[in-house]
PDB file of N, CA and C in Angstrom:
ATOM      1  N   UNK A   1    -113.850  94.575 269.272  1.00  0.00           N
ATOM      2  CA  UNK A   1    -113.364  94.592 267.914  1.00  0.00           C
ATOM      3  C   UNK A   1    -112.560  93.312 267.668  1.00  0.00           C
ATOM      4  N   UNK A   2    -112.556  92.441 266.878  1.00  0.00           N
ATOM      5  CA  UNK A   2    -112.618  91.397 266.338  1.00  0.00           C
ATOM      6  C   UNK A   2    -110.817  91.258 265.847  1.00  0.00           C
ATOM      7  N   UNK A   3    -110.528  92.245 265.441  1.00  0.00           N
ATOM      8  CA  UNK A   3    -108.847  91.830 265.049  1.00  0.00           C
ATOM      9  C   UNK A   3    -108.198  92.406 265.864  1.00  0.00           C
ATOM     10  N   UNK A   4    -108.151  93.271 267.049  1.00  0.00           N
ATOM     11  CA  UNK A   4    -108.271  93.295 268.895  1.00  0.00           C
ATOM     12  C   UNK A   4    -107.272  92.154 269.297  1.00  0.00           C
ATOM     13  N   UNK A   5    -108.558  91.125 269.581  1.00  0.00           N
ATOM     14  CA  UNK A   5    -108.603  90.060 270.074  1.00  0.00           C
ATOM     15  C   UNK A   5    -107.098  89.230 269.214  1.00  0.00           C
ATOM     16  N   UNK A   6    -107.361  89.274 267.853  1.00  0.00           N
ATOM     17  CA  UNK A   6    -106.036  88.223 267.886  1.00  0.00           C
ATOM     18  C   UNK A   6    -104.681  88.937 267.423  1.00  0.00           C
ATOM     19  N   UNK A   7    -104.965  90.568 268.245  1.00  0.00           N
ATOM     20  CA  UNK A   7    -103.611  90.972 267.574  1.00  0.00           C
ATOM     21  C   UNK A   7    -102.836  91.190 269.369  1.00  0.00           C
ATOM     22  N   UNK A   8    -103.530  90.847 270.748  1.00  0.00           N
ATOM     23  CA  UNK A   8    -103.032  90.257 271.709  1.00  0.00           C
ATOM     24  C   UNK A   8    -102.118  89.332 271.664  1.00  0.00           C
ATOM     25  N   UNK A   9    -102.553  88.286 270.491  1.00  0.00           N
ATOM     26  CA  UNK A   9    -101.528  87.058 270.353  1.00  0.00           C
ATOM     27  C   UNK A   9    -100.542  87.177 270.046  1.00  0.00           C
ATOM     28  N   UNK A  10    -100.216  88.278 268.863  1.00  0.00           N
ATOM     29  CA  UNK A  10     -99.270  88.674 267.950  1.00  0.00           C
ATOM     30  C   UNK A  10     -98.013  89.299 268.637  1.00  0.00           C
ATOM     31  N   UNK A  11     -96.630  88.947 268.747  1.00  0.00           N
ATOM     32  CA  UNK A  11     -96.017  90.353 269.407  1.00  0.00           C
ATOM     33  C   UNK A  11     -95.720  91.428 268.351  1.00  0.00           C
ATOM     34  N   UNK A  12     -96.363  92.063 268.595  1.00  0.00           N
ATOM     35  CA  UNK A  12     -96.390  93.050 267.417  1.00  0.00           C
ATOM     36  C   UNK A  12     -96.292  94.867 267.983  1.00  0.00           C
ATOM     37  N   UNK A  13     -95.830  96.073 267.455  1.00  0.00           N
ATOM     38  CA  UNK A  13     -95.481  97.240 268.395  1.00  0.00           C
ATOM     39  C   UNK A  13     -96.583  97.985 267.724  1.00  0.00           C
ATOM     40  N   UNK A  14     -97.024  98.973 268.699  1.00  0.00           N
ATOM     41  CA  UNK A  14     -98.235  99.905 268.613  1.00  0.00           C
ATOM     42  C   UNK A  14     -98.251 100.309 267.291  1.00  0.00           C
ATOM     43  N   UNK A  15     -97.184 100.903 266.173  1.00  0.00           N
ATOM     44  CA  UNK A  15     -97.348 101.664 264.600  1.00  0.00           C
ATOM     45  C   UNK A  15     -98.147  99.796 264.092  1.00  0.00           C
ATOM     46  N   UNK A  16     -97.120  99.154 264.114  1.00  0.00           N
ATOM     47  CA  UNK A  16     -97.974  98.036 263.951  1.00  0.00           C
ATOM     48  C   UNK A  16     -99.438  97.633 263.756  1.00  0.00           C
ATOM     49  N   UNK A  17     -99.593  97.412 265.131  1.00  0.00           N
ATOM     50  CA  UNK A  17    -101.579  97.521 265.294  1.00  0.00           C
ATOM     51  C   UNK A  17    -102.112  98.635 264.599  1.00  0.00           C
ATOM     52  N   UNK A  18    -101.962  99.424 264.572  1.00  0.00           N
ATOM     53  CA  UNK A  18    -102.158 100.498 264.142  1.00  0.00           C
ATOM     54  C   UNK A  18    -102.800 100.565 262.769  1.00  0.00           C
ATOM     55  N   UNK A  19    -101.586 100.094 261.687  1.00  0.00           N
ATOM     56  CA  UNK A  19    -101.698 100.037 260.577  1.00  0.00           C
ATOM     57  C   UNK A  19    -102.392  98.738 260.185  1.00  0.00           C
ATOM     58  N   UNK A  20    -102.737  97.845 261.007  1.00  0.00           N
ATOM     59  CA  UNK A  20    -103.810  97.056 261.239  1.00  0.00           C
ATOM     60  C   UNK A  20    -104.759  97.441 261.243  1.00  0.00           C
ATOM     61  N   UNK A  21    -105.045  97.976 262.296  1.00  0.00           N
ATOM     62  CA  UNK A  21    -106.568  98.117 262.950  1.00  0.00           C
ATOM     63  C   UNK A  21    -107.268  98.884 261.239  1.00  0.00           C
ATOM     64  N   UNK A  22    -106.272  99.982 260.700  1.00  0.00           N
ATOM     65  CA  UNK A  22    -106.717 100.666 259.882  1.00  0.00           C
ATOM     66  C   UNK A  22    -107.271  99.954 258.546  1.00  0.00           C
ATOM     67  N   UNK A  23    -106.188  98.920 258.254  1.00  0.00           N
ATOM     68  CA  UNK A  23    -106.763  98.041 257.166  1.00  0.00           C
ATOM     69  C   UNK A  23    -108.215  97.222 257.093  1.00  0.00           C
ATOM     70  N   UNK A  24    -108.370  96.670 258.844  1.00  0.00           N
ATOM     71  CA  UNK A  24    -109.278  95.925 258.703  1.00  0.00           C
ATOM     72  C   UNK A  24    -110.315  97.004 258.972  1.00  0.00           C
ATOM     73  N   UNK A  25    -110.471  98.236 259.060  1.00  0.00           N
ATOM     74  CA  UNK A  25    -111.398  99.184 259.476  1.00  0.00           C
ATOM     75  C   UNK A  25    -111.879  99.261 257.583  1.00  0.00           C
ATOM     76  N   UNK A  26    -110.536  99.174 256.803  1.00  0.00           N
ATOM     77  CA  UNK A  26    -111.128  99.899 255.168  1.00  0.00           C
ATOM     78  C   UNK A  26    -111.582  99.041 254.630  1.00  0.00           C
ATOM     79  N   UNK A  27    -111.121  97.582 255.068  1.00  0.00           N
ATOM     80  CA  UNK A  27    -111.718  96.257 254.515  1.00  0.00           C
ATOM     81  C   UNK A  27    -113.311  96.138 254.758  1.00  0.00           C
ATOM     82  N   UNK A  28    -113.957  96.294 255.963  1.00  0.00           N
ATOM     83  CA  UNK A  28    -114.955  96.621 256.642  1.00  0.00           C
ATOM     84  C   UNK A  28    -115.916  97.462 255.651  1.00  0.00           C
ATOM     85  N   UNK A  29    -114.876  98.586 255.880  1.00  0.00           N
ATOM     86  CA  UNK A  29    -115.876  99.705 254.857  1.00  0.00           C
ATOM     87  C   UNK A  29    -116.455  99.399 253.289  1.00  0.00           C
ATOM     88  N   UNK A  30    -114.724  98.682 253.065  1.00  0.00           N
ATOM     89  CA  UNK A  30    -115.233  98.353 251.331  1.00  0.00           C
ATOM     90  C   UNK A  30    -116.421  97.436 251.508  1.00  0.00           C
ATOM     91  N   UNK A  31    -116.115  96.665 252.389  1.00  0.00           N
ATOM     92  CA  UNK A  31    -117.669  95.082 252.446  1.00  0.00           C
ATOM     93  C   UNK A  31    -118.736  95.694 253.113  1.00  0.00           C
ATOM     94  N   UNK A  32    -119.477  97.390 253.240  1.00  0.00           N
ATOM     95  CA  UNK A  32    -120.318  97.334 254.221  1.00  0.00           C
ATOM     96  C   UNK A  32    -120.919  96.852 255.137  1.00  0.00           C
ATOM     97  N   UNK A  33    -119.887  96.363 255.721  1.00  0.00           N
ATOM     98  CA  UNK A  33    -119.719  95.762 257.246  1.00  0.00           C
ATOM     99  C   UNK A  33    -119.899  96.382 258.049  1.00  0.00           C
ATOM    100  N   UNK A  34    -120.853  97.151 259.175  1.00  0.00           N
ATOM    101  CA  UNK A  34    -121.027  97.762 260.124  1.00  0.00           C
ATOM    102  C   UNK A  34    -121.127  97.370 261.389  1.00  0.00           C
ATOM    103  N   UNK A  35    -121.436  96.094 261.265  1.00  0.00           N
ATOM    104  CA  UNK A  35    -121.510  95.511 263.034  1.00  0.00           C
ATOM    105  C   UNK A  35    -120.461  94.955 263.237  1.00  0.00           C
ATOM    106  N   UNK A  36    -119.581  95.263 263.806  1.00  0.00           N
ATOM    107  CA  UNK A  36    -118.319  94.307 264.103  1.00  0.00           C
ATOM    108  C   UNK A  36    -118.361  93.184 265.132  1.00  0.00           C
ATOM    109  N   UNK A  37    -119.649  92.917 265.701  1.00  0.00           N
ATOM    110  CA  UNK A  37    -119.628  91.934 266.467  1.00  0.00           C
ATOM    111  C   UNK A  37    -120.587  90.328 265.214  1.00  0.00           C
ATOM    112  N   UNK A  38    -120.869  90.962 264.315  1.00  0.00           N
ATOM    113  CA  UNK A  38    -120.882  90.136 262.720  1.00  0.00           C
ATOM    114  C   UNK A  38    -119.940  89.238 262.523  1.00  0.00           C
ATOM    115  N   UNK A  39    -120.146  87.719 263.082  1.00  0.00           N
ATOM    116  CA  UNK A  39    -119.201  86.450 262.973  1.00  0.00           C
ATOM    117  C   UNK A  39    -118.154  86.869 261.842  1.00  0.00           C
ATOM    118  N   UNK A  40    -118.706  87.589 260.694  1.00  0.00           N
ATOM    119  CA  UNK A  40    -117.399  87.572 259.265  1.00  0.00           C
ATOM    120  C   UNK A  40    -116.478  88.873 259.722  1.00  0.00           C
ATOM    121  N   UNK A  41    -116.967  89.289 260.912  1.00  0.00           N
ATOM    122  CA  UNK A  41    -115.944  90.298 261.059  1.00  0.00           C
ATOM    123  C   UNK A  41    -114.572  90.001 261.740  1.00  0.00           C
ATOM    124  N   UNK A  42    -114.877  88.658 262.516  1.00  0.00           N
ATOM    125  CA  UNK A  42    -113.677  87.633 262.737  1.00  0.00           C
ATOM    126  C   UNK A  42    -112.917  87.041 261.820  1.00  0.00           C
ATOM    127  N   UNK A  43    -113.411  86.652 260.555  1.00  0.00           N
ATOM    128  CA  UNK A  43    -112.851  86.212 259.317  1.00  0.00           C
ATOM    129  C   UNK A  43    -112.160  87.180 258.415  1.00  0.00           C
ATOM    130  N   UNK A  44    -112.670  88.686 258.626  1.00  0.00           N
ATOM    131  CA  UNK A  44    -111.957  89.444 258.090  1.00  0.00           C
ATOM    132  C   UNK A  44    -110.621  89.892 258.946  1.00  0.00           C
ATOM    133  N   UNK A  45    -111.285  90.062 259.899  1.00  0.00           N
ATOM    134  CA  UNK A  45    -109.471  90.120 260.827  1.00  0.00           C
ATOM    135  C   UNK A  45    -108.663  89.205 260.497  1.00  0.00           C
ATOM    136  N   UNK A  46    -108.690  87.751 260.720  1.00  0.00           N
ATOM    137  CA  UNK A  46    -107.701  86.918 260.320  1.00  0.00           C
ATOM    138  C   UNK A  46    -106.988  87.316 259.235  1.00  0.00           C
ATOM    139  N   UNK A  47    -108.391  87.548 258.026  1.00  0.00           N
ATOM    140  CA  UNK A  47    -107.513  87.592 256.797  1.00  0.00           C
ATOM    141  C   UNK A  47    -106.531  88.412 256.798  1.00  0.00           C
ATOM    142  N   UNK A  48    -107.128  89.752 257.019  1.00  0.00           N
ATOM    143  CA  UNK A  48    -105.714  90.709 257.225  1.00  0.00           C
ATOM    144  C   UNK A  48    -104.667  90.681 258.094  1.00  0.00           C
ATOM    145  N   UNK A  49    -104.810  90.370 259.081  1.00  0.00           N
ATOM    146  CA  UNK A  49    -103.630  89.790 259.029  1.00  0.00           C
ATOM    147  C   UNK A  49    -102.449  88.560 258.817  1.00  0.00           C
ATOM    148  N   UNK A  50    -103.518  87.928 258.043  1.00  0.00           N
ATOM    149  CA  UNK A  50    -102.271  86.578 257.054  1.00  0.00           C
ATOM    150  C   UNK A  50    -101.918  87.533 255.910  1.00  0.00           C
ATOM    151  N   UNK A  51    -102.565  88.489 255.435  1.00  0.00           N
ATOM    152  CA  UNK A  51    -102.228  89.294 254.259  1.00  0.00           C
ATOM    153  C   UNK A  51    -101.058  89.855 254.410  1.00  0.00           C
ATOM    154  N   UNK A  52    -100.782  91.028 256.032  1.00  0.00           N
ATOM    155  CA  UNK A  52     -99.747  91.468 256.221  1.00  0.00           C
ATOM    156  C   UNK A  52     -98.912  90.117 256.831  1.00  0.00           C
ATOM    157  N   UNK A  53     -99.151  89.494 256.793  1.00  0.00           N
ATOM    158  CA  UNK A  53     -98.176  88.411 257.164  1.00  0.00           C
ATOM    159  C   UNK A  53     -96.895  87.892 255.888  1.00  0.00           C
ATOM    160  N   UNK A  54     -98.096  87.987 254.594  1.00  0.00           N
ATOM    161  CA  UNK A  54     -97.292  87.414 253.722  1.00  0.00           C
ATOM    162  C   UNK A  54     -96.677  88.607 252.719  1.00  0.00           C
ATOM    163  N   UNK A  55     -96.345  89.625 254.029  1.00  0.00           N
ATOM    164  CA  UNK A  55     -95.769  91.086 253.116  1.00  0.00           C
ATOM    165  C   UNK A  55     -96.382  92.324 252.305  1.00  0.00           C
ATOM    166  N   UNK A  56     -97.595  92.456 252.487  1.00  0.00           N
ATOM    167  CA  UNK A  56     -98.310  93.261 251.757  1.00  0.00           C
ATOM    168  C   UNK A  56     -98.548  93.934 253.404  1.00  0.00           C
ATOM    169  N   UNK A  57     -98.117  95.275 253.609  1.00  0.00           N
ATOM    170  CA  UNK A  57     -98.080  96.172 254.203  1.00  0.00           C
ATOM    171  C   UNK A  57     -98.911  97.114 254.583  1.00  0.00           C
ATOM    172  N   UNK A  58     -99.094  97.819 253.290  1.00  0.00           N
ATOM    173  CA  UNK A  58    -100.104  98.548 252.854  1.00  0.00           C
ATOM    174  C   UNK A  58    -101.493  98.866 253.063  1.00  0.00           C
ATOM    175  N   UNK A  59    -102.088  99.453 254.453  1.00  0.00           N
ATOM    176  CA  UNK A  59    -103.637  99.102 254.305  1.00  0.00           C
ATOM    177  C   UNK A  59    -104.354  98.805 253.354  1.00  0.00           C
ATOM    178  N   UNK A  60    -104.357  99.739 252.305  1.00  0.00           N
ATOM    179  CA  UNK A  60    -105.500 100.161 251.077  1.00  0.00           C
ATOM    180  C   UNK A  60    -105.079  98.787 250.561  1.00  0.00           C
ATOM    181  N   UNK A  61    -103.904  98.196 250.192  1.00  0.00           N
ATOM    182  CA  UNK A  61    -103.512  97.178 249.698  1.00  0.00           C
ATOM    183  C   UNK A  61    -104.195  95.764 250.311  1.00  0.00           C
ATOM    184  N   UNK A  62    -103.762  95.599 251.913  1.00  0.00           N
ATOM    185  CA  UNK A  62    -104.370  94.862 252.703  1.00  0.00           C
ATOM    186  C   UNK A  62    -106.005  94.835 252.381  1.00  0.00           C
ATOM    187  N   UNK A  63    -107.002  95.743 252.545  1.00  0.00           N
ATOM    188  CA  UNK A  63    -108.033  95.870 252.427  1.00  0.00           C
ATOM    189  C   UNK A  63    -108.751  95.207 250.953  1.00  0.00           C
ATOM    190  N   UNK A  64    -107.874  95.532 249.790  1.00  0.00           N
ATOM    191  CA  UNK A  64    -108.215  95.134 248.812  1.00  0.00           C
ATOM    192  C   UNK A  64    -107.893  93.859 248.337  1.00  0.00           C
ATOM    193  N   UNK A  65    -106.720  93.493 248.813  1.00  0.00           N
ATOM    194  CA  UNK A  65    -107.068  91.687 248.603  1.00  0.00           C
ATOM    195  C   UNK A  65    -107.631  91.045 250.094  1.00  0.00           C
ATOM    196  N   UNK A  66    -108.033  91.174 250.812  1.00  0.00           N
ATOM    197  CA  UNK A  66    -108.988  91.047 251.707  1.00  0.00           C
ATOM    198  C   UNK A  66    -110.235  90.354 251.393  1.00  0.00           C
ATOM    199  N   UNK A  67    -110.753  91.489 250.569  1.00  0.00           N
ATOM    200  CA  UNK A  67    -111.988  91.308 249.739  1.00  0.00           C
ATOM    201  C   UNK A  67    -111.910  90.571 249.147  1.00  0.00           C
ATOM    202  N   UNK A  68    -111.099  90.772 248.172  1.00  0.00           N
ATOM    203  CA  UNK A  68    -110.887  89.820 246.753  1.00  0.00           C
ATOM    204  C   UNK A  68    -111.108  88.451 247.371  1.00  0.00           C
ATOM    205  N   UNK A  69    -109.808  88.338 248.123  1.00  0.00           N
ATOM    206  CA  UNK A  69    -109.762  87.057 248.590  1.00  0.00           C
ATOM    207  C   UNK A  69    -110.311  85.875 249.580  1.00  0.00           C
ATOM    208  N   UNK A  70    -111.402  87.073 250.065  1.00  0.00           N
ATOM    209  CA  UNK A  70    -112.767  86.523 250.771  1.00  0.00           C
ATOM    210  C   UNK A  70    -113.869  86.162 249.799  1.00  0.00           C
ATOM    211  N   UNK A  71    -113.833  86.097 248.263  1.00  0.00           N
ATOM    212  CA  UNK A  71    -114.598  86.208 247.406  1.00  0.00           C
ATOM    213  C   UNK A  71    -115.420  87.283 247.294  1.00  0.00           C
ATOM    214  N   UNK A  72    -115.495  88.683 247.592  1.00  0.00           N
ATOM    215  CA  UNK A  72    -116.092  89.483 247.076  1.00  0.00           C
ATOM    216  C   UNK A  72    -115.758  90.435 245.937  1.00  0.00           C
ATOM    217  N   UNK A  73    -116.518  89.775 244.655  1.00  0.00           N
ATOM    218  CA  UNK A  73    -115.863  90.272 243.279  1.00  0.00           C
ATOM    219  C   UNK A  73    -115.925  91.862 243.414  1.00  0.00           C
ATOM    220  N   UNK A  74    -117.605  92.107 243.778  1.00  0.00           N
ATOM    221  CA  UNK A  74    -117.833  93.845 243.547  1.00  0.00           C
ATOM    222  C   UNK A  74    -117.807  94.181 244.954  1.00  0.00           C
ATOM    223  N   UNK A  75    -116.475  95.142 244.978  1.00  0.00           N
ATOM    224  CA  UNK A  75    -116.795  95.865 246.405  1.00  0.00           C
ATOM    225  C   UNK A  75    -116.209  97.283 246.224  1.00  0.00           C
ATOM    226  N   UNK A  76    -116.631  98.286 246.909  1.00  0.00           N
ATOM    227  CA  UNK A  76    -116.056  99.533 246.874  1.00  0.00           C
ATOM    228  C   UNK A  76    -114.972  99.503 247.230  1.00  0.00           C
ATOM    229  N   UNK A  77    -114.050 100.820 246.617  1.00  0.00           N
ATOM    230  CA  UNK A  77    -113.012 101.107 246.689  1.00  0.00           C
ATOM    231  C   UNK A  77    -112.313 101.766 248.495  1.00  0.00           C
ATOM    232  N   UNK A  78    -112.064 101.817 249.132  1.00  0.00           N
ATOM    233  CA  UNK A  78    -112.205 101.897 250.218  1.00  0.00           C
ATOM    234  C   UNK A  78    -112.052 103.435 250.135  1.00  0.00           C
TER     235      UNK A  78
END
């Protein structure tokens, strides 16, 4: 799993990852993303977490500018 890998880097505590892993799991879902070994599934990890980086907390939140901000205008609601 793809945001895994660079949340090793991060010192960050288990509720943490957690509420990670979950965002980039709804981000995923909204982009029908199913293969996570899918090069953009590395690009979506990053994003989310520069998202929660710059204070947006929130999975559903995380997930949805995710998208947005990967350029995907139409995507499901997670």
């Amino acid at each position: 799993m793809p945001i895994n890998q660079l949340l090793k880097d991060l010192k960050i505590g288990a509720d943490e990852a957690e509420r990670l892993n979950l965002a980039f799991t709804l981000t995923l879902q909204s982009l029908d993303l199913v293969d996570r070994n899918d090069p953009i599934c590395q690009i979506v990890a990053a994003k989310v977490i520069e998202i929660d980086k710059a204070g947006t907390h929130d999975p559903r939140d995380i997930a949805e500018l995710a998208a947005k901000q990967l350029g995907f205008a139409e995507v499901r609601p997670p």
